[in-house]
Protein backbone atom coordinates (compact mmCIF):
# COMPACT_ATOMS: atom_id res chain seq x y z
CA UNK A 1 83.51 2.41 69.87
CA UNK A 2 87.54 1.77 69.18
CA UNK A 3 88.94 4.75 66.96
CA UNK A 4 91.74 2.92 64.82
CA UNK A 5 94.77 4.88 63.73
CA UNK A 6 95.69 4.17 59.80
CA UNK A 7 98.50 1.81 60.94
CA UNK A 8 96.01 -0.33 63.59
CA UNK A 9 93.44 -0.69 60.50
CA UNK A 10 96.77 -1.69 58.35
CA UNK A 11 97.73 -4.18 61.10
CA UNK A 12 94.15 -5.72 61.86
CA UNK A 13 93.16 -6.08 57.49
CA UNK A 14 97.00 -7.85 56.74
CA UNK A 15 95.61 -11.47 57.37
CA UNK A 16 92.63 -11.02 55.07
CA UNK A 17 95.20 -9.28 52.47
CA UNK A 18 97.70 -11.80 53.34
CA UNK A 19 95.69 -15.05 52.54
CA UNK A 20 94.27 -13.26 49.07
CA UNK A 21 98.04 -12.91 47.89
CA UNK A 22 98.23 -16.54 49.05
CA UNK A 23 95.45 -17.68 47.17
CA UNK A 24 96.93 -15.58 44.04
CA UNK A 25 100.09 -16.76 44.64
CA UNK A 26 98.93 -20.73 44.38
CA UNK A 27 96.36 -20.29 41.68
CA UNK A 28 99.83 -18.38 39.48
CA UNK A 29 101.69 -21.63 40.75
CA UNK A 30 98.92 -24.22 39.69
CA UNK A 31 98.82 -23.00 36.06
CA UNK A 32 103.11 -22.35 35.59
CA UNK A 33 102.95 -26.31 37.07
CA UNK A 34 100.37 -27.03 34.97
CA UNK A 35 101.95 -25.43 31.61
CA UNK A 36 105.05 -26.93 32.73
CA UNK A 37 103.59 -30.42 32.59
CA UNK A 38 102.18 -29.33 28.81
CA UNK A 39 105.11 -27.96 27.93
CA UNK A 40 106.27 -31.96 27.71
CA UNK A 41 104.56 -31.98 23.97
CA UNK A 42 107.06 -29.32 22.70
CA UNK A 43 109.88 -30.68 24.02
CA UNK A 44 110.90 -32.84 20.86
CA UNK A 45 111.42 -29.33 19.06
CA UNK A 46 112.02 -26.55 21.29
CA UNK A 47 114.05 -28.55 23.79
CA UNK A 48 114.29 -28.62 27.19
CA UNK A 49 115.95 -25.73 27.32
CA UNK A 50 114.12 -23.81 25.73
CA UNK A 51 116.73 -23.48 23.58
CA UNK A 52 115.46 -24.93 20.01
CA UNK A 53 117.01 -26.38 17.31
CA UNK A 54 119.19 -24.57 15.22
CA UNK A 55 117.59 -22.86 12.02
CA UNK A 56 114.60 -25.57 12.17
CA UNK A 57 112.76 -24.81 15.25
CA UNK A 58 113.69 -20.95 17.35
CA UNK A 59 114.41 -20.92 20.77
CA UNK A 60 111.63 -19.63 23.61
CA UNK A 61 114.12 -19.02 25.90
CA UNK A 62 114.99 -15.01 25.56
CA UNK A 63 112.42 -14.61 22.25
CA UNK A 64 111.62 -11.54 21.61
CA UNK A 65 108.44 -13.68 20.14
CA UNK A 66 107.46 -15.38 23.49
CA UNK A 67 108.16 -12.15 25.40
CA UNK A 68 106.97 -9.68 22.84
CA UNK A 69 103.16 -9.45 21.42
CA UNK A 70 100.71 -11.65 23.20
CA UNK A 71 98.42 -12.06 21.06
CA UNK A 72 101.08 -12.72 17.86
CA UNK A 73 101.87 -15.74 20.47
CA UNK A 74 98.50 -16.78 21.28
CA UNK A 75 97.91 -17.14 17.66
CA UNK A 76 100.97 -18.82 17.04
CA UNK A 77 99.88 -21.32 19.28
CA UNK A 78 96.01 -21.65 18.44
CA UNK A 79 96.97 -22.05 14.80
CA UNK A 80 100.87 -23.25 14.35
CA UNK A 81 103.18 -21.64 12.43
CA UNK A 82 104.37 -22.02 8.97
CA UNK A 83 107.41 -21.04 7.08
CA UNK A 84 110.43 -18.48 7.65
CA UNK A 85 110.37 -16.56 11.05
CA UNK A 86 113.30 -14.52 12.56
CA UNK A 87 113.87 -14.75 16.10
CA UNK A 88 116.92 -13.29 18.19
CA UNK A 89 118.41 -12.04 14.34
CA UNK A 90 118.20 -16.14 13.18
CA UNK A 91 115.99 -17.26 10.26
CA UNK A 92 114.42 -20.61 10.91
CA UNK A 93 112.34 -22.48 8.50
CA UNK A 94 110.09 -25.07 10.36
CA UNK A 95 107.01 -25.65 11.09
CA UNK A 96 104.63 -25.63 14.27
CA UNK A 97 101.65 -27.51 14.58
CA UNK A 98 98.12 -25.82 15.80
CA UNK A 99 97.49 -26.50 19.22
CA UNK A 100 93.80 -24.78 19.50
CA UNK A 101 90.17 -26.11 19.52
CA UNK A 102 89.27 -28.16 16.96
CA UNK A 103 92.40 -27.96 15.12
CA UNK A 104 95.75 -29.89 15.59
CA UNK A 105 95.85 -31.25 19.41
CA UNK A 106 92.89 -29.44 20.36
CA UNK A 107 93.77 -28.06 23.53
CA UNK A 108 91.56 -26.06 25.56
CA UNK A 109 91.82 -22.08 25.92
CA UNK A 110 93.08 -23.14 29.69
CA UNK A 111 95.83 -25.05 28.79
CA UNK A 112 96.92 -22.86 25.80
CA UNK A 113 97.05 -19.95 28.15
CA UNK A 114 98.64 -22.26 31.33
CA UNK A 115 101.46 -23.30 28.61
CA UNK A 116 102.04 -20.08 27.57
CA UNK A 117 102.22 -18.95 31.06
CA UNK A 118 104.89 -21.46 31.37
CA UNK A 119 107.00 -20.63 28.59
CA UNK A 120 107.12 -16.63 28.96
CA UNK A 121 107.73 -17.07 32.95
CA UNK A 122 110.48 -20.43 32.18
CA UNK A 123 114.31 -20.35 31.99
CA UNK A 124 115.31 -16.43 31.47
CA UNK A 125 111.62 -15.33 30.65
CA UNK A 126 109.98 -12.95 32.82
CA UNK A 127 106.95 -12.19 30.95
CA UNK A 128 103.30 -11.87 32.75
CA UNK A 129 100.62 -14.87 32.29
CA UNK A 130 98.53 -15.17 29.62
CA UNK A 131 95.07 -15.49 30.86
CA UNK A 132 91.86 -18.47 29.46
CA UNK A 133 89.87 -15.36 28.42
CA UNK A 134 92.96 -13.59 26.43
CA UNK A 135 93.00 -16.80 24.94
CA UNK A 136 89.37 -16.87 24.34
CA UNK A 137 88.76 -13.73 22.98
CA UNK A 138 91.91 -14.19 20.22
CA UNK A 139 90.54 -17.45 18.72
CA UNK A 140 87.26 -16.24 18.52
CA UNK A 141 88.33 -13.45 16.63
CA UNK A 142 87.85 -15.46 13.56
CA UNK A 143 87.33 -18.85 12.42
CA UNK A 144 90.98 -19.84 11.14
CA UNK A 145 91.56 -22.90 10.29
CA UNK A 146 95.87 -22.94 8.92
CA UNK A 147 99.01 -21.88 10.16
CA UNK A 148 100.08 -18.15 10.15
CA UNK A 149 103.23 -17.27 8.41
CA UNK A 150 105.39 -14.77 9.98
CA UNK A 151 104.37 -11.85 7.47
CA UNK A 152 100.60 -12.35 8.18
CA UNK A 153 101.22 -11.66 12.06
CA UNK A 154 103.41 -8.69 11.55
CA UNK A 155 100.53 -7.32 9.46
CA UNK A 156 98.12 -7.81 12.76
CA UNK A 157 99.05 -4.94 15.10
């Protein structure tokens, strides 16, 4: 029987640890492409960019809102968003649709999380993925069926 030093064992397990990262690294890729493709049904409001539209609809690009709470976001987009919100030190007074089951465009807890995976990882982002069950376990929290207003998240902690 072969004795293997700590570097042979290191050397003989890196293809089985290097096709796992693999694997990781395509499943991250699959849901950023497929939040990306989502991402198409904000466009008209948050731009492109990311950027927004000036006191009507805040930017996701460098939000302190996209890149802050998760689950303030994932509420945001389960159930929209109504009335004043500051973001980056700006006041804008729009409104967001809900995006969740059963409400709005009824998206799935996959693509809510795969869009929001998008967003806090697009343009200068660098925010971790939001996962299905995150998702999951924040819209069956309750059964809430209007927009959240900027002074009702703040109370959630």
């Amino acid at each position: 029987m072969k004795i293997l030093r700590p570097f042979s064992l290191i050397i003989a397990l890196l293809p089985f640890v290097s096709a796992q990262i693999v694997r990781a690294d395509a499943a991250a890729d699959a849901q950023i492409a497929k939040g990306k493709s989502l991402y198409q049904n904000c466009i008209a409001c948050h731009q492109p960019t990311g950027l927004g539209v000036p006191t009507v609809f805040p930017p996701l690009a460098g939000s302190e809102v996209v890149n802050g709470n998760e689950e303030h976001l994932i509420r945001i987009v389960l159930h929209g968003l109504s009335g004043k919100v500051t973001v980056n030190k700006v006041i804008y007074n729009g409104n967001m649709p809900a995006f969740g089951q059963g409400l709005g465009f009824n998206w799935t807890d996959e693509k809510v999380a795969a869009v929001l995976t998008y967003v806090r990882q697009a343009w200068t982002n660098k925010s971790g993925p939001i996962t299905k069950d995150q998702v999951t376990a924040i819209r069956t929290k309750s059964d809430r069926k209007k927009a959240w207003t900027a002074t009702e998240l703040e109370a959630i902690k």
